[in-house]
C-alpha atoms as a PDB file:
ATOM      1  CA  UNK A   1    -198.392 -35.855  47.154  1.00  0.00           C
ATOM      2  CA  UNK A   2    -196.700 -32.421  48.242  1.00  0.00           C
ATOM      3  CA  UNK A   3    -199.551 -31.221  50.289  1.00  0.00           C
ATOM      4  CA  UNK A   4    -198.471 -31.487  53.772  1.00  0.00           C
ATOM      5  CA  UNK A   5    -200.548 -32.012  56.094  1.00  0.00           C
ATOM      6  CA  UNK A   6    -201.085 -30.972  60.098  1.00  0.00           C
ATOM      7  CA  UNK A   7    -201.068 -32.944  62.965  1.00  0.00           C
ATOM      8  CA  UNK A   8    -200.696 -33.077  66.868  1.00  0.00           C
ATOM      9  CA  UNK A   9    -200.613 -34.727  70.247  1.00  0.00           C
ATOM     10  CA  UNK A  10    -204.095 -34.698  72.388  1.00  0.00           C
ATOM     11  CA  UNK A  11    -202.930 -31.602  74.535  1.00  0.00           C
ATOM     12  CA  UNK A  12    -201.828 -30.011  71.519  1.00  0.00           C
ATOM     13  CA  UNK A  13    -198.210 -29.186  73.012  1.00  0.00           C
ATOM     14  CA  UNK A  14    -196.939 -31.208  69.939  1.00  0.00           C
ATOM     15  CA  UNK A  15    -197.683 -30.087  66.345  1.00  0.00           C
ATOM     16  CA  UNK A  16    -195.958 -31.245  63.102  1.00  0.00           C
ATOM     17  CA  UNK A  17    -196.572 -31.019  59.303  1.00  0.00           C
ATOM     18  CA  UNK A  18    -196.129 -34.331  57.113  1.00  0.00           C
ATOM     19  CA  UNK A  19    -196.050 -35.009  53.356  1.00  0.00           C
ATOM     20  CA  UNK A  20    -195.416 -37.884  51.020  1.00  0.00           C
ATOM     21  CA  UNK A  21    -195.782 -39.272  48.640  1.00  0.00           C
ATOM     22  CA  UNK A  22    -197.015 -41.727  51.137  1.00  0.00           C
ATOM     23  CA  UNK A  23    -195.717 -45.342  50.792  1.00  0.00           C
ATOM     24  CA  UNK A  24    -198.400 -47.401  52.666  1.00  0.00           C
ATOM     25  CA  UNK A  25    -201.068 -47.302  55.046  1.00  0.00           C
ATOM     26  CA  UNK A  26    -201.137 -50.723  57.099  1.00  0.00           C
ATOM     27  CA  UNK A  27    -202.685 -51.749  60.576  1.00  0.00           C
ATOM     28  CA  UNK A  28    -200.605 -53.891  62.771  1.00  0.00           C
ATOM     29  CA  UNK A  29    -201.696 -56.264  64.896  1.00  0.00           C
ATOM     30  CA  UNK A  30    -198.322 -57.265  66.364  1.00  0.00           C
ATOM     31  CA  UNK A  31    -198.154 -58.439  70.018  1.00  0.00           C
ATOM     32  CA  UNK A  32    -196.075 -55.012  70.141  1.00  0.00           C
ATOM     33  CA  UNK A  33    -197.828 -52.542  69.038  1.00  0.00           C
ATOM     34  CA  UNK A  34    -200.986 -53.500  71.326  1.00  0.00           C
ATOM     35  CA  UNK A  35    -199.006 -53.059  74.459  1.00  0.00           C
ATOM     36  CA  UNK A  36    -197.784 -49.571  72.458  1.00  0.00           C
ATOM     37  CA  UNK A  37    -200.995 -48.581  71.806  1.00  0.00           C
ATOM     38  CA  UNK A  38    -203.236 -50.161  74.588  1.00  0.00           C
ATOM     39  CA  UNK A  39    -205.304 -51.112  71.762  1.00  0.00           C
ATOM     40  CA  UNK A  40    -206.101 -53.903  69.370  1.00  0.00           C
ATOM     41  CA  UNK A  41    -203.790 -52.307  66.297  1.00  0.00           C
ATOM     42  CA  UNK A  42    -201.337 -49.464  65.116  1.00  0.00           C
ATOM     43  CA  UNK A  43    -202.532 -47.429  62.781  1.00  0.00           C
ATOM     44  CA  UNK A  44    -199.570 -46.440  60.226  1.00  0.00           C
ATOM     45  CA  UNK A  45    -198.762 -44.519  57.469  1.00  0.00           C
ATOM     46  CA  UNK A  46    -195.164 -44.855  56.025  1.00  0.00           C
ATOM     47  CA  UNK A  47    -192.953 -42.471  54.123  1.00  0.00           C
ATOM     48  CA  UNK A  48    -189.150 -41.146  53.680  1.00  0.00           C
ATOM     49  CA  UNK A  49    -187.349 -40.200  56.805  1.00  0.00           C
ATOM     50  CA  UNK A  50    -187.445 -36.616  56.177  1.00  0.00           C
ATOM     51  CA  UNK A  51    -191.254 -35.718  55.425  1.00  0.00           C
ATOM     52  CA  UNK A  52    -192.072 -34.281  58.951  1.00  0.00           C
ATOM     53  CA  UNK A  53    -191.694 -30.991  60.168  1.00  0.00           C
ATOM     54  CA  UNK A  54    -192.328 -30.426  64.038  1.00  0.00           C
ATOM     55  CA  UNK A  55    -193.558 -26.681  64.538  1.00  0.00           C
ATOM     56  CA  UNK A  56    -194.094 -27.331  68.116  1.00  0.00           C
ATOM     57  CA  UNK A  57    -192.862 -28.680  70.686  1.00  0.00           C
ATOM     58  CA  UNK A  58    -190.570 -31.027  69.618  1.00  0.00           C
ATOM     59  CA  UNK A  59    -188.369 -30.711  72.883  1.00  0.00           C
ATOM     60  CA  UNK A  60    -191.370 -32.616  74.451  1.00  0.00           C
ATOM     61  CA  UNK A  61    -191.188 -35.995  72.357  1.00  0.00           C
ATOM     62  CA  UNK A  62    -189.661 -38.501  74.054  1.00  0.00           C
ATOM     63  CA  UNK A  63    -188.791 -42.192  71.845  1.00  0.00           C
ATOM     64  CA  UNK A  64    -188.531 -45.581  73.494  1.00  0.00           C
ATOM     65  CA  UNK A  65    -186.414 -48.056  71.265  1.00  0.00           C
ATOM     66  CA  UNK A  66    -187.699 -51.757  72.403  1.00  0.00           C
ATOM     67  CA  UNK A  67    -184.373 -53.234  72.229  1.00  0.00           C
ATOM     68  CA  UNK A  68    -185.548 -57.097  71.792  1.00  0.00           C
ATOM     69  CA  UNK A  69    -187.026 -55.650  68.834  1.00  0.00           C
ATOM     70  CA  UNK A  70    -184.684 -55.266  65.414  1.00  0.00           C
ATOM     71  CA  UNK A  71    -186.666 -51.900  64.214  1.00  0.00           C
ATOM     72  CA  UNK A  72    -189.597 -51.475  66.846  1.00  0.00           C
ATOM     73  CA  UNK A  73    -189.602 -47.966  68.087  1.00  0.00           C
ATOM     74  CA  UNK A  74    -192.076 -45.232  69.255  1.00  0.00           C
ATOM     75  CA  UNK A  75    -192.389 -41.649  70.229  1.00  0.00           C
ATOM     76  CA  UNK A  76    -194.922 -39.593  72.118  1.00  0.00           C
ATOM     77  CA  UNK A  77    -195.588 -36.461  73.604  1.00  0.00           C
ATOM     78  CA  UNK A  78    -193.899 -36.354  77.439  1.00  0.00           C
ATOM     79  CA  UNK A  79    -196.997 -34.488  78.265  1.00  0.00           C
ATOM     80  CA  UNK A  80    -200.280 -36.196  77.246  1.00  0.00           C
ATOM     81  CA  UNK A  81    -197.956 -39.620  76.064  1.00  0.00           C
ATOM     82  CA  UNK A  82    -200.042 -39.238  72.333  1.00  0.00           C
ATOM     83  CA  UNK A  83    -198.041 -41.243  70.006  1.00  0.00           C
ATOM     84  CA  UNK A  84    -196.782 -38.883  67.195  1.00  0.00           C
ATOM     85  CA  UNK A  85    -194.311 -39.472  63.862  1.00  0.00           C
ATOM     86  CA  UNK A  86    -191.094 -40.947  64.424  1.00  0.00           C
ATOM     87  CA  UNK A  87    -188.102 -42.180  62.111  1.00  0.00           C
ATOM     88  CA  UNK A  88    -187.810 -46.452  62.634  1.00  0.00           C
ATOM     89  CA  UNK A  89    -184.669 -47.272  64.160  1.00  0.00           C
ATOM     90  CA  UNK A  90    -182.726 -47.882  60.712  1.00  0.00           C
ATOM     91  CA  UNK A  91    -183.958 -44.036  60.073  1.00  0.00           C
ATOM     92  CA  UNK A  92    -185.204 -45.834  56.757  1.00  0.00           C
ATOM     93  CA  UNK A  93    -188.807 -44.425  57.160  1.00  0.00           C
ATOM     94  CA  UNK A  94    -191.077 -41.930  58.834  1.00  0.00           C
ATOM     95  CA  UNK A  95    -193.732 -43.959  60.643  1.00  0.00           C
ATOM     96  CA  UNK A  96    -196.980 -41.584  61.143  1.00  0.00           C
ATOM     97  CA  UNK A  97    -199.608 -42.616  63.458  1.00  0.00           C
ATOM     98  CA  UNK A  98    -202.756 -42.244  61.516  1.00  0.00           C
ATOM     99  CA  UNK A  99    -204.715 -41.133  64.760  1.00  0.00           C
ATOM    100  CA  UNK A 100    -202.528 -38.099  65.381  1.00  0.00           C
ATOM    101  CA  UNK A 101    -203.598 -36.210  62.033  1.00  0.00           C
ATOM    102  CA  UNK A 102    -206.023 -33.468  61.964  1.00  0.00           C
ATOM    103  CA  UNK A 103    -206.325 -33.459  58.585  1.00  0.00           C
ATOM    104  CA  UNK A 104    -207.401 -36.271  56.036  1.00  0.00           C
ATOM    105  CA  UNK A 105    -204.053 -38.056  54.672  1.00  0.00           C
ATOM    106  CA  UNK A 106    -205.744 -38.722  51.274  1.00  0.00           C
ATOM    107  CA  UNK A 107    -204.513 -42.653  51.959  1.00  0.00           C
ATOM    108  CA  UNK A 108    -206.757 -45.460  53.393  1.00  0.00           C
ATOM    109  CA  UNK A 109    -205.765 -48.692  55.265  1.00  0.00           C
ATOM    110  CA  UNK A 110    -204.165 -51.116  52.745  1.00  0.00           C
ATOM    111  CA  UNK A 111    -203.795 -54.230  54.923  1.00  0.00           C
ATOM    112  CA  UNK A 112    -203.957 -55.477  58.254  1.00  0.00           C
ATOM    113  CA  UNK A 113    -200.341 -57.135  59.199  1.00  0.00           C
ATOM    114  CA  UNK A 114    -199.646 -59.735  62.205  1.00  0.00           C
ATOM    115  CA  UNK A 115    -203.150 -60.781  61.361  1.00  0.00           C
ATOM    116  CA  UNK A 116    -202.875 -64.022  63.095  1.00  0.00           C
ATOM    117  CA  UNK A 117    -201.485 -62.846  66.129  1.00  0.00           C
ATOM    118  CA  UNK A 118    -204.650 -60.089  66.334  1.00  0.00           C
ATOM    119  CA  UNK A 119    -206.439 -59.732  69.825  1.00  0.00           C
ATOM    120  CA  UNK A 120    -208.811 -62.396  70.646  1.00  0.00           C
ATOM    121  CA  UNK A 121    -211.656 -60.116  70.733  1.00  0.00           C
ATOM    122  CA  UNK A 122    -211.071 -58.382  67.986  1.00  0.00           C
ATOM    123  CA  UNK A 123    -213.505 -59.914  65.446  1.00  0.00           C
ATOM    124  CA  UNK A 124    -216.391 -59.440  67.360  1.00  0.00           C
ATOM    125  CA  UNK A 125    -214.997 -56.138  68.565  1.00  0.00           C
ATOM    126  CA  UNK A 126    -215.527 -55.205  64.305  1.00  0.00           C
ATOM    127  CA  UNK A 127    -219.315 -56.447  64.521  1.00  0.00           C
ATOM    128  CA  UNK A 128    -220.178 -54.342  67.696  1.00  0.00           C
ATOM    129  CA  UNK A 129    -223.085 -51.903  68.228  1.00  0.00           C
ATOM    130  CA  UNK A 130    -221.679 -48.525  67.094  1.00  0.00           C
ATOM    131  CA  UNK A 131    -223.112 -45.567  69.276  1.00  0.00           C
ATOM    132  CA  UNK A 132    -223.102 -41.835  68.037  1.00  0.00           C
ATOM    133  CA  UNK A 133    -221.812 -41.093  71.515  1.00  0.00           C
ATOM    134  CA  UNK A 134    -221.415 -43.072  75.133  1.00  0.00           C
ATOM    135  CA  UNK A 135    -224.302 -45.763  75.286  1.00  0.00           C
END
């Protein structure tokens, strides 16, 4: 894939273009990357170090390296604190949160990783009502 594709933080300060080829699409369920997110998963898409281009506002990401951690790594907008791409510690990938695209990656989820150590109420959190809007 050479298409690249646009993406931003939630107040929009933050814009970037990535492109693969993309080299997997996988949803963590680390103990990590809940506290990151806040959430039950990560939603990642991996490819090379060099396939992002910010076009805005790249003096406002800000990257926390979790030291205990061999790789772990984020970065975010120091405005709105959206997680957007970021190059793992080694600088061996790009890691592109799936959530900060505006535009279909072309990819889908290929496996959920750290399953057993997934949130306790996640499995009944996947057979929930789903609402259109708030209840």
């Amino acid at each position: 894939m050479s298409d690249k594709i646009a993406g931003s933080c939630l107040c929009g300060q933050v814009t970037f273009k990535v492109w693969g080829p993309f080299k997997g699409f996988r949803l963590c369920h680390c103990s990590r990357c809940q506290k990151a997110s806040g959430s039950a998963h990560v939603s990642n898409i991996f490819t090379g170090p060099d396939q992002v281009e910010f076009l805005t506002g790249a003096e406002l990401v800000k990257r926390y390296d979790h030291l205990p951690a061999e790789t772990f790594s984020k970065c975010f907008c120091g405005n709105c604190g959206s997680v957007v791409p970021y190059n793992n510690r080694p600088s061996t990938a790009l890691i592109i949160p799936a959530g900060s695209l505006d535009e279909d990656p072309g990819i889908v989820p290929e496996a959920n990783i750290f399953w057993p150590d997934r949130a306790c109420w996640y499995d009944a959190a996947v057979g929930a009502e789903h609402c259109e809007e708030y209840p």
